[in-house]
PDB file of N, CA and C in Angstrom:
ATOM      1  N   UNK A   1      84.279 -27.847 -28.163  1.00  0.00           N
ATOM      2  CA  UNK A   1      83.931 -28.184 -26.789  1.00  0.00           C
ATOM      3  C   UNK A   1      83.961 -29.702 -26.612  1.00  0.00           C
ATOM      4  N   UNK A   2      84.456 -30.349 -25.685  1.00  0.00           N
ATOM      5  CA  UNK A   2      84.458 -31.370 -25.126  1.00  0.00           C
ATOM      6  C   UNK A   2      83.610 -31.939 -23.501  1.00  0.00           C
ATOM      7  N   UNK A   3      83.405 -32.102 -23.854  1.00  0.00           N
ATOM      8  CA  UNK A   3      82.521 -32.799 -22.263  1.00  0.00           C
ATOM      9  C   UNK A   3      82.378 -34.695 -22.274  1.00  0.00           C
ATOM     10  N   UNK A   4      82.835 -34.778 -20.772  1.00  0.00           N
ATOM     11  CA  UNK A   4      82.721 -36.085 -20.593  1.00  0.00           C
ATOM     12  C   UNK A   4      82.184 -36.503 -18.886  1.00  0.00           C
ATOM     13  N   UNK A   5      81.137 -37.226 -18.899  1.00  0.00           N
ATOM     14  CA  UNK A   5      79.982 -37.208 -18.057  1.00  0.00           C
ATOM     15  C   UNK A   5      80.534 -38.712 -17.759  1.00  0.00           C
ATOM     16  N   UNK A   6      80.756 -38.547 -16.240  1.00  0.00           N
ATOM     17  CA  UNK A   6      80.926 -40.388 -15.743  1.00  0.00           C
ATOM     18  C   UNK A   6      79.766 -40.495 -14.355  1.00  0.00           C
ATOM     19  N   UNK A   7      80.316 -41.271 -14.106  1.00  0.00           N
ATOM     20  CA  UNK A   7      79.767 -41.503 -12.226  1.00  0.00           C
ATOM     21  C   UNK A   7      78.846 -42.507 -12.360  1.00  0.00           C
ATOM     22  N   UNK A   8      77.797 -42.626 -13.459  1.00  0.00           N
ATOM     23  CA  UNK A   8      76.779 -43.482 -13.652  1.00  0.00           C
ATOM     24  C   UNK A   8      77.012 -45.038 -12.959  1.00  0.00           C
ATOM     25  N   UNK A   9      76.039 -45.934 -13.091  1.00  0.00           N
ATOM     26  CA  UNK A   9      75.877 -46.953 -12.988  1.00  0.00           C
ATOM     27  C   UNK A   9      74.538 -47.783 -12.276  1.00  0.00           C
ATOM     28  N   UNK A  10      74.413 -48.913 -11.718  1.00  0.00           N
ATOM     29  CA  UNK A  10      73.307 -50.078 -11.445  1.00  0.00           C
ATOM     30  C   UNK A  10      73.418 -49.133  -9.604  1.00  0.00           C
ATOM     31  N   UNK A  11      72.012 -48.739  -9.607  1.00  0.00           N
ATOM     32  CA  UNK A  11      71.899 -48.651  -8.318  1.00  0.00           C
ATOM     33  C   UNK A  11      70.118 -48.729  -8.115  1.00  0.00           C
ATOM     34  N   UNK A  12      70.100 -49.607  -6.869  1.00  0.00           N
ATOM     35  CA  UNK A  12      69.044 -50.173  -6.091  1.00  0.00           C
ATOM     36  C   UNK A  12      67.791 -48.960  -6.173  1.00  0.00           C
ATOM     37  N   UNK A  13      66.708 -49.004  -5.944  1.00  0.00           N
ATOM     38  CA  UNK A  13      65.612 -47.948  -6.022  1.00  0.00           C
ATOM     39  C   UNK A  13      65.839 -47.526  -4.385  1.00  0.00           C
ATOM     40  N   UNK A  14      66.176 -46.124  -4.720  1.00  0.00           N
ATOM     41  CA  UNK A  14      66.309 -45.451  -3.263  1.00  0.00           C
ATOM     42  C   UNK A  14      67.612 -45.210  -2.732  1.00  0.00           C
ATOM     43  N   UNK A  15      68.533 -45.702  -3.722  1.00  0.00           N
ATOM     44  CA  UNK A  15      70.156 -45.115  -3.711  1.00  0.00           C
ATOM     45  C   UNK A  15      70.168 -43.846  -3.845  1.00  0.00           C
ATOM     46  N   UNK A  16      71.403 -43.740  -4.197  1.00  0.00           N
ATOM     47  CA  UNK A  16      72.333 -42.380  -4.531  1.00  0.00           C
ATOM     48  C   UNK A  16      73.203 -42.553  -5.355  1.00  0.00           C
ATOM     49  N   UNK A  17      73.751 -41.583  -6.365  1.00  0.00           N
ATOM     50  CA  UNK A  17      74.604 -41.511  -7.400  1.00  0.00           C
ATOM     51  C   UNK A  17      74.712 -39.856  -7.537  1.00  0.00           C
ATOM     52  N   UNK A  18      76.632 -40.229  -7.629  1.00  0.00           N
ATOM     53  CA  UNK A  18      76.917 -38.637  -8.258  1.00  0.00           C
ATOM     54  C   UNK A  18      77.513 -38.404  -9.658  1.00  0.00           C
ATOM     55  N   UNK A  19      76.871 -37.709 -10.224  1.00  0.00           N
ATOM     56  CA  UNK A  19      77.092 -37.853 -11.584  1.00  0.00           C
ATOM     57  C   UNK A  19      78.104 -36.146 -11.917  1.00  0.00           C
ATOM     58  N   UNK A  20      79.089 -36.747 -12.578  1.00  0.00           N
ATOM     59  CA  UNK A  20      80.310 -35.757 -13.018  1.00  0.00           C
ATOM     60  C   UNK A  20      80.289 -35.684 -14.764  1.00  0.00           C
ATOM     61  N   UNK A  21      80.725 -33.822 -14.789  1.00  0.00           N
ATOM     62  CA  UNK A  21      80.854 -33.814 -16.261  1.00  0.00           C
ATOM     63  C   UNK A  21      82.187 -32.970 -16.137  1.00  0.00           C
ATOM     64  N   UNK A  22      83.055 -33.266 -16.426  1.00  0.00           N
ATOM     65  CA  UNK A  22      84.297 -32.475 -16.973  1.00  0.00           C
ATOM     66  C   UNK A  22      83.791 -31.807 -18.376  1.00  0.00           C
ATOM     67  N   UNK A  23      84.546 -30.178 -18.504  1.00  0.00           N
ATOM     68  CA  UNK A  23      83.969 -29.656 -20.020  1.00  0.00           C
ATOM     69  C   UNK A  23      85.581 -29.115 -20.308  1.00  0.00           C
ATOM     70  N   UNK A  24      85.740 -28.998 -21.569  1.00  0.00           N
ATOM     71  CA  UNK A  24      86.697 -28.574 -21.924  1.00  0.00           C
ATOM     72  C   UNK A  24      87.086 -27.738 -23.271  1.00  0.00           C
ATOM     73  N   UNK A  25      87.566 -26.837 -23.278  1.00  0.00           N
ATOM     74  CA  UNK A  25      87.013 -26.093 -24.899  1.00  0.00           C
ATOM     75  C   UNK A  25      86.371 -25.130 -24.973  1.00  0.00           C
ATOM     76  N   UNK A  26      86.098 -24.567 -23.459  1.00  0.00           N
ATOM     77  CA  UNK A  26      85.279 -23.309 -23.131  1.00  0.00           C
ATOM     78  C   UNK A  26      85.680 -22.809 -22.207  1.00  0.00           C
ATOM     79  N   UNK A  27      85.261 -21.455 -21.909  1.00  0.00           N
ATOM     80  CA  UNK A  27      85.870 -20.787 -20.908  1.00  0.00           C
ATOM     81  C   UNK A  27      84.323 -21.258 -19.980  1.00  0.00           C
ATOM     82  N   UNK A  28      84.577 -22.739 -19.175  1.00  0.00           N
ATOM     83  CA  UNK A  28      83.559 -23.184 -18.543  1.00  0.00           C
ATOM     84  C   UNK A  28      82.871 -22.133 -17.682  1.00  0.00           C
ATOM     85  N   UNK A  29      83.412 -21.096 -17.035  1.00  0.00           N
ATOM     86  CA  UNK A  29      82.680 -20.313 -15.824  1.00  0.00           C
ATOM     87  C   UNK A  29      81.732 -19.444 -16.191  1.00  0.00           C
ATOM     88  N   UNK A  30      82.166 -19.344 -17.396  1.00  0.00           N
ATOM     89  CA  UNK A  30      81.107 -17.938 -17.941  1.00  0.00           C
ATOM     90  C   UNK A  30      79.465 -18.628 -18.447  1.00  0.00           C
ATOM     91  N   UNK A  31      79.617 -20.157 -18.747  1.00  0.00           N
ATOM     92  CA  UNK A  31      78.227 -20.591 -19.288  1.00  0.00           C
ATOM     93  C   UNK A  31      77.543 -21.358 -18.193  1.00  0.00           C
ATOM     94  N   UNK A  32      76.311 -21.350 -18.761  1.00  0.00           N
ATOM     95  CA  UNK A  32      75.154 -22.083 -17.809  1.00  0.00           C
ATOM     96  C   UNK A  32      75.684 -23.316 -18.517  1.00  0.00           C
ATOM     97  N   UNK A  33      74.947 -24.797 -17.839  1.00  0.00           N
ATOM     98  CA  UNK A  33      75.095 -25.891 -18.055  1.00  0.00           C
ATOM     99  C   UNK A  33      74.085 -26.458 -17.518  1.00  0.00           C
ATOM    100  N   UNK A  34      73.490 -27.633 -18.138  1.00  0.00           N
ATOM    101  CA  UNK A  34      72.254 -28.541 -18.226  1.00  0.00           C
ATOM    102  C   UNK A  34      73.025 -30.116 -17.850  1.00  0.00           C
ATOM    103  N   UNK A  35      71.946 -30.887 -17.047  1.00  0.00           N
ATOM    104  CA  UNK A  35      72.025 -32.203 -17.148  1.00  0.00           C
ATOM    105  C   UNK A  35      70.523 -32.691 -18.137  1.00  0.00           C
ATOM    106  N   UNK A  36      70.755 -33.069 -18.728  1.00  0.00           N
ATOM    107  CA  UNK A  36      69.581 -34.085 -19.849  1.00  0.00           C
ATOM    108  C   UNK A  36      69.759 -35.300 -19.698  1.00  0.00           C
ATOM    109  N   UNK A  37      68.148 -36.458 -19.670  1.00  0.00           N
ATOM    110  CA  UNK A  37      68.683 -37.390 -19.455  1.00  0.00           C
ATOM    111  C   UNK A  37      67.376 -37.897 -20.933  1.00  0.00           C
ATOM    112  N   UNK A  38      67.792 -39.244 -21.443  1.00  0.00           N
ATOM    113  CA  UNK A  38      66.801 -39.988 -22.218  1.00  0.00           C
ATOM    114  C   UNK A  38      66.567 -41.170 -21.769  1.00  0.00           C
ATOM    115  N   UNK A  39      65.961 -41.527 -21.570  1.00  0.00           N
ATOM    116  CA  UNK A  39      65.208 -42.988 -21.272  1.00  0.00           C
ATOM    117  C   UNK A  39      65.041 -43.876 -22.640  1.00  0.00           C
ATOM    118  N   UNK A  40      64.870 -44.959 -22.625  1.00  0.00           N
ATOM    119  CA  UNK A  40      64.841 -45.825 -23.539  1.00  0.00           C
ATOM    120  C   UNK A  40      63.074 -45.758 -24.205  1.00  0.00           C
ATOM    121  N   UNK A  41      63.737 -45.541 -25.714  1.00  0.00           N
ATOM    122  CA  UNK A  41      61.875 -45.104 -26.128  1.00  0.00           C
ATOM    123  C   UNK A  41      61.937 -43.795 -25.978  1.00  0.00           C
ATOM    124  N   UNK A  42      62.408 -43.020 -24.863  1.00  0.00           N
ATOM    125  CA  UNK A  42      61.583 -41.542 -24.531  1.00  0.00           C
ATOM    126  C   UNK A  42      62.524 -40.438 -24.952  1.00  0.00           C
ATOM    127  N   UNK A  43      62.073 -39.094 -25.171  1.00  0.00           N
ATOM    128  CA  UNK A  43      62.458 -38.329 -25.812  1.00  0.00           C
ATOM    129  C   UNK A  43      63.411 -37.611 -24.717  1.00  0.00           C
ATOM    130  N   UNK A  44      64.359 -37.046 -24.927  1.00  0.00           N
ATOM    131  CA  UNK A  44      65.494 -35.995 -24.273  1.00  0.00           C
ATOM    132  C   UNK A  44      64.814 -35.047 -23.576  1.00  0.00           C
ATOM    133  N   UNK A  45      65.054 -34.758 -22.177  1.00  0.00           N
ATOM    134  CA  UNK A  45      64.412 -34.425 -21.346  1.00  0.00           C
ATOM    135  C   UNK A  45      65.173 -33.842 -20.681  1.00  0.00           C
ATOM    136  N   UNK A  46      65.027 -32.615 -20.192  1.00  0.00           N
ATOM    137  CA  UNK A  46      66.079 -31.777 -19.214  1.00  0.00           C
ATOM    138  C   UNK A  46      65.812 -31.856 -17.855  1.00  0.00           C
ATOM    139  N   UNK A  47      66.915 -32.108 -17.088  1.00  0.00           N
ATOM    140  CA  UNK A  47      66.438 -32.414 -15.895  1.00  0.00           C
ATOM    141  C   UNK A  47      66.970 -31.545 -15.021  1.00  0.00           C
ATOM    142  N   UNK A  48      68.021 -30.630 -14.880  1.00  0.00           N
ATOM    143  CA  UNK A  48      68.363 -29.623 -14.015  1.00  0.00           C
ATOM    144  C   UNK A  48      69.267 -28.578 -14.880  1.00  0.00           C
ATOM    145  N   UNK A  49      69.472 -27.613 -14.416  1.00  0.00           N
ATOM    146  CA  UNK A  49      70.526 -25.964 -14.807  1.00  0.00           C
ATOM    147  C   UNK A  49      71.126 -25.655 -14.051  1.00  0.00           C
ATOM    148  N   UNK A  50      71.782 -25.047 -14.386  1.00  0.00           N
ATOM    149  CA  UNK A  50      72.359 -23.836 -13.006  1.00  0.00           C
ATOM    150  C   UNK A  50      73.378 -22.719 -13.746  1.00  0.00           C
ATOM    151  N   UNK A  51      73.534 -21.975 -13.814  1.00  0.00           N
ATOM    152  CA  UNK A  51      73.372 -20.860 -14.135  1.00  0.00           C
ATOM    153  C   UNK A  51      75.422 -20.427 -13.539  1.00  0.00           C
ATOM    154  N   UNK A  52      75.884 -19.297 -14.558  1.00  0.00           N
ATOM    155  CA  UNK A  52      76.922 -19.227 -14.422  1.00  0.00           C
ATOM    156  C   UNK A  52      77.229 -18.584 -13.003  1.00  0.00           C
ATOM    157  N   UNK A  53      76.220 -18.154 -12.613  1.00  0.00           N
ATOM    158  CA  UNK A  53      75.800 -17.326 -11.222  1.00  0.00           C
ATOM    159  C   UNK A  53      75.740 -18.545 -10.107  1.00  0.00           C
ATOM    160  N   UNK A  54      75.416 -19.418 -10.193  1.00  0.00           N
ATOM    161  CA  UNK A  54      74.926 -21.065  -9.637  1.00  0.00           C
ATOM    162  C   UNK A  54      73.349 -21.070  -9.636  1.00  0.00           C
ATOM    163  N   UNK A  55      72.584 -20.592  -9.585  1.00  0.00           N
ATOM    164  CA  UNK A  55      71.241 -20.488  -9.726  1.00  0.00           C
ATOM    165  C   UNK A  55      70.802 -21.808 -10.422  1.00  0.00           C
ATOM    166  N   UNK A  56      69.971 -22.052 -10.028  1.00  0.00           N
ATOM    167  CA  UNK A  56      69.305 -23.754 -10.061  1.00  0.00           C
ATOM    168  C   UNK A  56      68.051 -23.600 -10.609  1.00  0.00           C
ATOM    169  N   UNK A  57      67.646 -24.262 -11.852  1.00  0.00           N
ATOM    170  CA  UNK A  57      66.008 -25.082 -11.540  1.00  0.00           C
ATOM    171  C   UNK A  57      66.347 -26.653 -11.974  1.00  0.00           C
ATOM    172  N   UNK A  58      65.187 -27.152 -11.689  1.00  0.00           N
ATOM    173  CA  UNK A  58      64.988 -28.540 -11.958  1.00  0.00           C
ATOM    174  C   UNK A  58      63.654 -28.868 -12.481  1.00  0.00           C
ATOM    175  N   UNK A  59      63.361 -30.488 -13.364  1.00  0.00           N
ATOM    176  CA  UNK A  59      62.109 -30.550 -13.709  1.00  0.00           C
ATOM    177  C   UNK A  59      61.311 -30.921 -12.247  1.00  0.00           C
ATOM    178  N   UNK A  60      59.696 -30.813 -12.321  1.00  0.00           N
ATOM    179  CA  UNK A  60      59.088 -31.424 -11.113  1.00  0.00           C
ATOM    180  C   UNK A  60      59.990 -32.955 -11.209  1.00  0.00           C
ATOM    181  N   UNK A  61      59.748 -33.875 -11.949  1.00  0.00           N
ATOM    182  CA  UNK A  61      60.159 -34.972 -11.597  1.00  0.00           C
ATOM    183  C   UNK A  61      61.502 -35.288 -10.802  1.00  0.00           C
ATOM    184  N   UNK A  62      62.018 -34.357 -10.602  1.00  0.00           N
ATOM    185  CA  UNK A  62      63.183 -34.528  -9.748  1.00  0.00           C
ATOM    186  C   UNK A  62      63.579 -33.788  -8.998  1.00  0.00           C
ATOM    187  N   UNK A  63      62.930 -32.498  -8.738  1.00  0.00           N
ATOM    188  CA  UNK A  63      62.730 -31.634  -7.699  1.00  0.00           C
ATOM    189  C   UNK A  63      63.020 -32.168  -6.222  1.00  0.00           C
ATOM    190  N   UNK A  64      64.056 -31.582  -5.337  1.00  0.00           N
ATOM    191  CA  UNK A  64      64.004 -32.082  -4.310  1.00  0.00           C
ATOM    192  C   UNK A  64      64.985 -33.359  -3.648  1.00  0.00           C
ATOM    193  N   UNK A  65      65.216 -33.725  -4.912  1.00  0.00           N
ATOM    194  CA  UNK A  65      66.012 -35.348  -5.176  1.00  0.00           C
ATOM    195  C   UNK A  65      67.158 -35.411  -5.722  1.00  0.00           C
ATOM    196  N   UNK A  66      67.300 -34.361  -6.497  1.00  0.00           N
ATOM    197  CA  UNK A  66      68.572 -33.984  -7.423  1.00  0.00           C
ATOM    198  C   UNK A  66      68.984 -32.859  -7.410  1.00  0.00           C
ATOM    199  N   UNK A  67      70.095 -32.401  -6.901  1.00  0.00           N
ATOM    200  CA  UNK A  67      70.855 -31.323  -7.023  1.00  0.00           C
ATOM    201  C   UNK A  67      72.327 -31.072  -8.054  1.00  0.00           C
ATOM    202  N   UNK A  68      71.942 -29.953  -8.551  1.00  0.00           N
ATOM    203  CA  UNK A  68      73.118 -29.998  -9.759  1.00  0.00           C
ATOM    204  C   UNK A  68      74.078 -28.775  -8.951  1.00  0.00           C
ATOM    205  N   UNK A  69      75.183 -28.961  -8.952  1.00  0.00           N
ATOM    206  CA  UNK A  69      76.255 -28.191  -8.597  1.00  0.00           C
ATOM    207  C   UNK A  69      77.363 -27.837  -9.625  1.00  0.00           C
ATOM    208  N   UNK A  70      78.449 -26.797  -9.672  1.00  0.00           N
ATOM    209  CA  UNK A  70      79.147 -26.584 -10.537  1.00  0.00           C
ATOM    210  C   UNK A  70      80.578 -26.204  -9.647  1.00  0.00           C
ATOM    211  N   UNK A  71      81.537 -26.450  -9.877  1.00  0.00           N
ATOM    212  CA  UNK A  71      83.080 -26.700  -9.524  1.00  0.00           C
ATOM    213  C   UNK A  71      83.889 -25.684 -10.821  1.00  0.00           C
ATOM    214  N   UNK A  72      83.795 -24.494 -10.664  1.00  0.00           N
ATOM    215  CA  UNK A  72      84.874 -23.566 -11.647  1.00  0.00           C
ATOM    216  C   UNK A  72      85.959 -23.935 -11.860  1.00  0.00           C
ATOM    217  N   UNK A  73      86.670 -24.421 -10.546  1.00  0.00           N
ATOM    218  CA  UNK A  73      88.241 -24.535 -10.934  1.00  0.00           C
ATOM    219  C   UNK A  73      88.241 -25.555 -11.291  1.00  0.00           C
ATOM    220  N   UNK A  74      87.490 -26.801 -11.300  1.00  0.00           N
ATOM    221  CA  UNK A  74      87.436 -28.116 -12.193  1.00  0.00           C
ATOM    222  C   UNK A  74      87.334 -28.464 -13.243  1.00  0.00           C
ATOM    223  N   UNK A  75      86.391 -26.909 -14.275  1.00  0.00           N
ATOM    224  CA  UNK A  75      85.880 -27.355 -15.033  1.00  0.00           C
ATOM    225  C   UNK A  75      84.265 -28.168 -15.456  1.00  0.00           C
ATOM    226  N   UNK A  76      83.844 -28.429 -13.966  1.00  0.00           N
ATOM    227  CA  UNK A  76      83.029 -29.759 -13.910  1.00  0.00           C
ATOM    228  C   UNK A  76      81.720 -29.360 -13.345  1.00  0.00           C
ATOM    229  N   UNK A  77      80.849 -29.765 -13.820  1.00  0.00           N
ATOM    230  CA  UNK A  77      79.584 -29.839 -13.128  1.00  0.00           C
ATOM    231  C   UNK A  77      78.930 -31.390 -12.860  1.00  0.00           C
ATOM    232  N   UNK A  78      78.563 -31.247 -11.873  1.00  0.00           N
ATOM    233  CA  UNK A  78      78.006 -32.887 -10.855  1.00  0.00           C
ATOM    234  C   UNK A  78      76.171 -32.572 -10.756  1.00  0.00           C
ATOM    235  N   UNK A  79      75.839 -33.246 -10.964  1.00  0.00           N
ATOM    236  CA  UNK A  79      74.466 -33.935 -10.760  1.00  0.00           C
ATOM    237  C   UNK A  79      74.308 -35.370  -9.519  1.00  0.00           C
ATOM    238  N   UNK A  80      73.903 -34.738  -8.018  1.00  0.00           N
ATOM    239  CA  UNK A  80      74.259 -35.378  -7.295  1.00  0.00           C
ATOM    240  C   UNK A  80      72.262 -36.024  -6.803  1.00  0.00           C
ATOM    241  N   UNK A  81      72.211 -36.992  -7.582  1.00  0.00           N
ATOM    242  CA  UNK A  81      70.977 -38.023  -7.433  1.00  0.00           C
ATOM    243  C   UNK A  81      70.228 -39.018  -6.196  1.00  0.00           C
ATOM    244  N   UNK A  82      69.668 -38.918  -5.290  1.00  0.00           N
ATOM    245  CA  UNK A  82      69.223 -39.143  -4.453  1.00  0.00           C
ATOM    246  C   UNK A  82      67.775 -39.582  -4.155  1.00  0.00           C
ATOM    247  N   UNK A  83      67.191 -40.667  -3.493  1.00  0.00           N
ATOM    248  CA  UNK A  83      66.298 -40.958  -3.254  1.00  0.00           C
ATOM    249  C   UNK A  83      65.827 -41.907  -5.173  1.00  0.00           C
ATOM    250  N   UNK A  84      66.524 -42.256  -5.691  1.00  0.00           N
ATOM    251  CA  UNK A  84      65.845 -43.096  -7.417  1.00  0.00           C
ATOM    252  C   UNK A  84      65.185 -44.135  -7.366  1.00  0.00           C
ATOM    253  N   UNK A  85      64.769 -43.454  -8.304  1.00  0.00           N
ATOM    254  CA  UNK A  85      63.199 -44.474  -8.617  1.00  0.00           C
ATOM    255  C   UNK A  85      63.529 -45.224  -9.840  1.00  0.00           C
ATOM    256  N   UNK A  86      62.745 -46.045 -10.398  1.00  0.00           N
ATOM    257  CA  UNK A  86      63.193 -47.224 -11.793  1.00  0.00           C
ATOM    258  C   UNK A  86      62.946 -45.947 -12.890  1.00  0.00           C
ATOM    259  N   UNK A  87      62.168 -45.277 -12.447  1.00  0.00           N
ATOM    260  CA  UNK A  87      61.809 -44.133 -13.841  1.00  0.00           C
ATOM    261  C   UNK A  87      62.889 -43.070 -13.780  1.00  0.00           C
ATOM    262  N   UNK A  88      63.974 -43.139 -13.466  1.00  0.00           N
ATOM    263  CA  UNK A  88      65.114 -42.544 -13.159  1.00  0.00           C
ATOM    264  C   UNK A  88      66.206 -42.996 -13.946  1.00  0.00           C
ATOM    265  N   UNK A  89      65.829 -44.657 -14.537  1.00  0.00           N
ATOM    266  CA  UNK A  89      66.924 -45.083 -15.201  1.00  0.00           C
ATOM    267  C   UNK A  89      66.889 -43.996 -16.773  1.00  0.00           C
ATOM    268  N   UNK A  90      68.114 -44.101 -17.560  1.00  0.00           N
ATOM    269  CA  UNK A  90      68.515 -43.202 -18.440  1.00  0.00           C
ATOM    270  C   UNK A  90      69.170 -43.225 -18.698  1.00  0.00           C
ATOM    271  N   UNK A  91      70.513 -42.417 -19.851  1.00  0.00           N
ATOM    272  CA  UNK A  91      71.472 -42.079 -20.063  1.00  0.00           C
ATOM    273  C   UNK A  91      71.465 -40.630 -19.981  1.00  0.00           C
ATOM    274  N   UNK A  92      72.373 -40.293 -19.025  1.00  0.00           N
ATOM    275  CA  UNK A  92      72.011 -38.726 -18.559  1.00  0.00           C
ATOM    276  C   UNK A  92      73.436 -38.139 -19.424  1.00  0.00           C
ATOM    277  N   UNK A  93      73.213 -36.511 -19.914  1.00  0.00           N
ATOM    278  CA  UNK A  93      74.331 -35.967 -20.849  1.00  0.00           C
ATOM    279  C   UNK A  93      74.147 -34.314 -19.654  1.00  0.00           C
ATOM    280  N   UNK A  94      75.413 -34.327 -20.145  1.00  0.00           N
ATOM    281  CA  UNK A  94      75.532 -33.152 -20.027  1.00  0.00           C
ATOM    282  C   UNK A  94      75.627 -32.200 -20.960  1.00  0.00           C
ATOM    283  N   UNK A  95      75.615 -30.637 -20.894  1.00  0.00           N
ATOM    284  CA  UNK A  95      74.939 -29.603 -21.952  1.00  0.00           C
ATOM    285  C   UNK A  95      75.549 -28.052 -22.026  1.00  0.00           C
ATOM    286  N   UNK A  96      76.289 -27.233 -22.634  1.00  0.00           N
ATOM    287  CA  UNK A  96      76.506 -26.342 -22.317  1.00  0.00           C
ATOM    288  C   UNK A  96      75.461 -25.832 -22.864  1.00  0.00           C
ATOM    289  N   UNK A  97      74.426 -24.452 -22.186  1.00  0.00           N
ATOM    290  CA  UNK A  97      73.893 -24.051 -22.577  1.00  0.00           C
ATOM    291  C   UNK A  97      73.881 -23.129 -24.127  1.00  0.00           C
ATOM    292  N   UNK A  98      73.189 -23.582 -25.061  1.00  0.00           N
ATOM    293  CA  UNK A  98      73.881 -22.440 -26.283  1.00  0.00           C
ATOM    294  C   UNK A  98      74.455 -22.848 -27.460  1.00  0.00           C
ATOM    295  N   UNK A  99      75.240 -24.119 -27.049  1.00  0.00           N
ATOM    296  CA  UNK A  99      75.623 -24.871 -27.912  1.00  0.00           C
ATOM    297  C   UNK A  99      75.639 -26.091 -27.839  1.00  0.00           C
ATOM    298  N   UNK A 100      75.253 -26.717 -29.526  1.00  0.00           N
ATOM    299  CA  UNK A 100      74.783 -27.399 -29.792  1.00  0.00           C
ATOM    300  C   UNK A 100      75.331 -29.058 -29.941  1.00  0.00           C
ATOM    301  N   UNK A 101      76.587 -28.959 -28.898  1.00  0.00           N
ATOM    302  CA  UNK A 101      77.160 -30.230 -28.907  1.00  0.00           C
ATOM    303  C   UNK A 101      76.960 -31.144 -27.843  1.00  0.00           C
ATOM    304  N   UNK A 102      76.763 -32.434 -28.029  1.00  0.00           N
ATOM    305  CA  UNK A 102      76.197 -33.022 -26.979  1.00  0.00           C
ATOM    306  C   UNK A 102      77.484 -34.510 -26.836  1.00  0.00           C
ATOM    307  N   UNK A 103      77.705 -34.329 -25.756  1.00  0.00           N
ATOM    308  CA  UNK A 103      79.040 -35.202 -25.385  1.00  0.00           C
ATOM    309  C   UNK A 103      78.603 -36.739 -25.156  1.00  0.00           C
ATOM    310  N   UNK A 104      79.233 -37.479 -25.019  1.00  0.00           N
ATOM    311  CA  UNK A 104      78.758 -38.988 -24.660  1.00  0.00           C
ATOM    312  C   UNK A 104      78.268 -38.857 -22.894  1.00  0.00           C
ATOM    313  N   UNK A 105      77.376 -39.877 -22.790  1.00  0.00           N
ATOM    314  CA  UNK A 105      76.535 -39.546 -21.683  1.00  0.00           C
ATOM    315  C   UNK A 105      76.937 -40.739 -20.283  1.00  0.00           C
ATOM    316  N   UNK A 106      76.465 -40.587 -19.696  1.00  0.00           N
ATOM    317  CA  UNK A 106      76.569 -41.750 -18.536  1.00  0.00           C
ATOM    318  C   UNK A 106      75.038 -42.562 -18.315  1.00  0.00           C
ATOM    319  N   UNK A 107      75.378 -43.727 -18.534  1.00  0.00           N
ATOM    320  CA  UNK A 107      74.086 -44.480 -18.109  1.00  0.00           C
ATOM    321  C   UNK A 107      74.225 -45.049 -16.846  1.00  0.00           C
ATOM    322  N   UNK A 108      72.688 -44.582 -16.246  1.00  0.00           N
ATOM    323  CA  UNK A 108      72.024 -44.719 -14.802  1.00  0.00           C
ATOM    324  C   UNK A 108      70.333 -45.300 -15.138  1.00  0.00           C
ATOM    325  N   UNK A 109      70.791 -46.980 -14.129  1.00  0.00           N
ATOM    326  CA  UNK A 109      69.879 -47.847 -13.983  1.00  0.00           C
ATOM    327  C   UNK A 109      69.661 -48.116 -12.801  1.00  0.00           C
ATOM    328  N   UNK A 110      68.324 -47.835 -12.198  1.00  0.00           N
ATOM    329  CA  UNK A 110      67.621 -47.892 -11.280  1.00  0.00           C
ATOM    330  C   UNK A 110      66.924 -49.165 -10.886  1.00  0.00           C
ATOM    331  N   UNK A 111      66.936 -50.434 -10.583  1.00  0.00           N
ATOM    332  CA  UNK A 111      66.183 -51.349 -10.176  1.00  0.00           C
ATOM    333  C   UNK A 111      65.165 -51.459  -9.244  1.00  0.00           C
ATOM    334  N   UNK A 112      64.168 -52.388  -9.035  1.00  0.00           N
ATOM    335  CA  UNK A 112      63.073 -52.078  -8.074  1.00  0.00           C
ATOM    336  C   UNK A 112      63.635 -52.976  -6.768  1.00  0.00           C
TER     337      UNK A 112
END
């Protein structure tokens, strides 16, 4: 499996960012998929799902603010970020559910 997560970058507290993962190496439609993000210091943290069905959860901390979507014929699932806060900055990965490979991530920095 391959996955590669872009979109990241420096955005103001109270922007927007859409975050893209191309996967490749799987028959992408059939699996759930995760966005995870780590913070500097802090431990790997899951921050949204969605389900091969599209079915969604998210953590409270981003409930409301972040919506994860999935694109079949792309391949791709987007994490589309809204309303960020400085505790938002991270390097966010993307995840096929199940397995245990974790692709290079996109870093997202939030300023005050």
């Amino acid at each position: 499996v391959q996955l590669q997560a872009s979109g990241g970058g420096l955005v103001q507290a109270g922007g927007s960012l859409r975050l893209s993962c191309a996967a490749s190496g799987i028959i992408f439609s059939i699996n759930d998929m995760n966005w995870y993000r780590q913070g500097s210091g802090k431990q790997r943290e899951l921050v949204a799902s969605i389900t091969n069905f599209g079915s969604t959860t998210y953590a409270a901390s981003v409930k409301g603010r972040f919506t994860i979507s999935r694109e079949n014929a792309k391949n791709t699932v987007y994490l589309q970020m809204n309303s960020l806060k400085p505790e938002d900055t991270a390097v966010y990965y993307c995840k096929v559910r199940g397995n245990p490979y974790w692709g290079q991530g996109t870093q997202v920095t939030v300023s005050s």
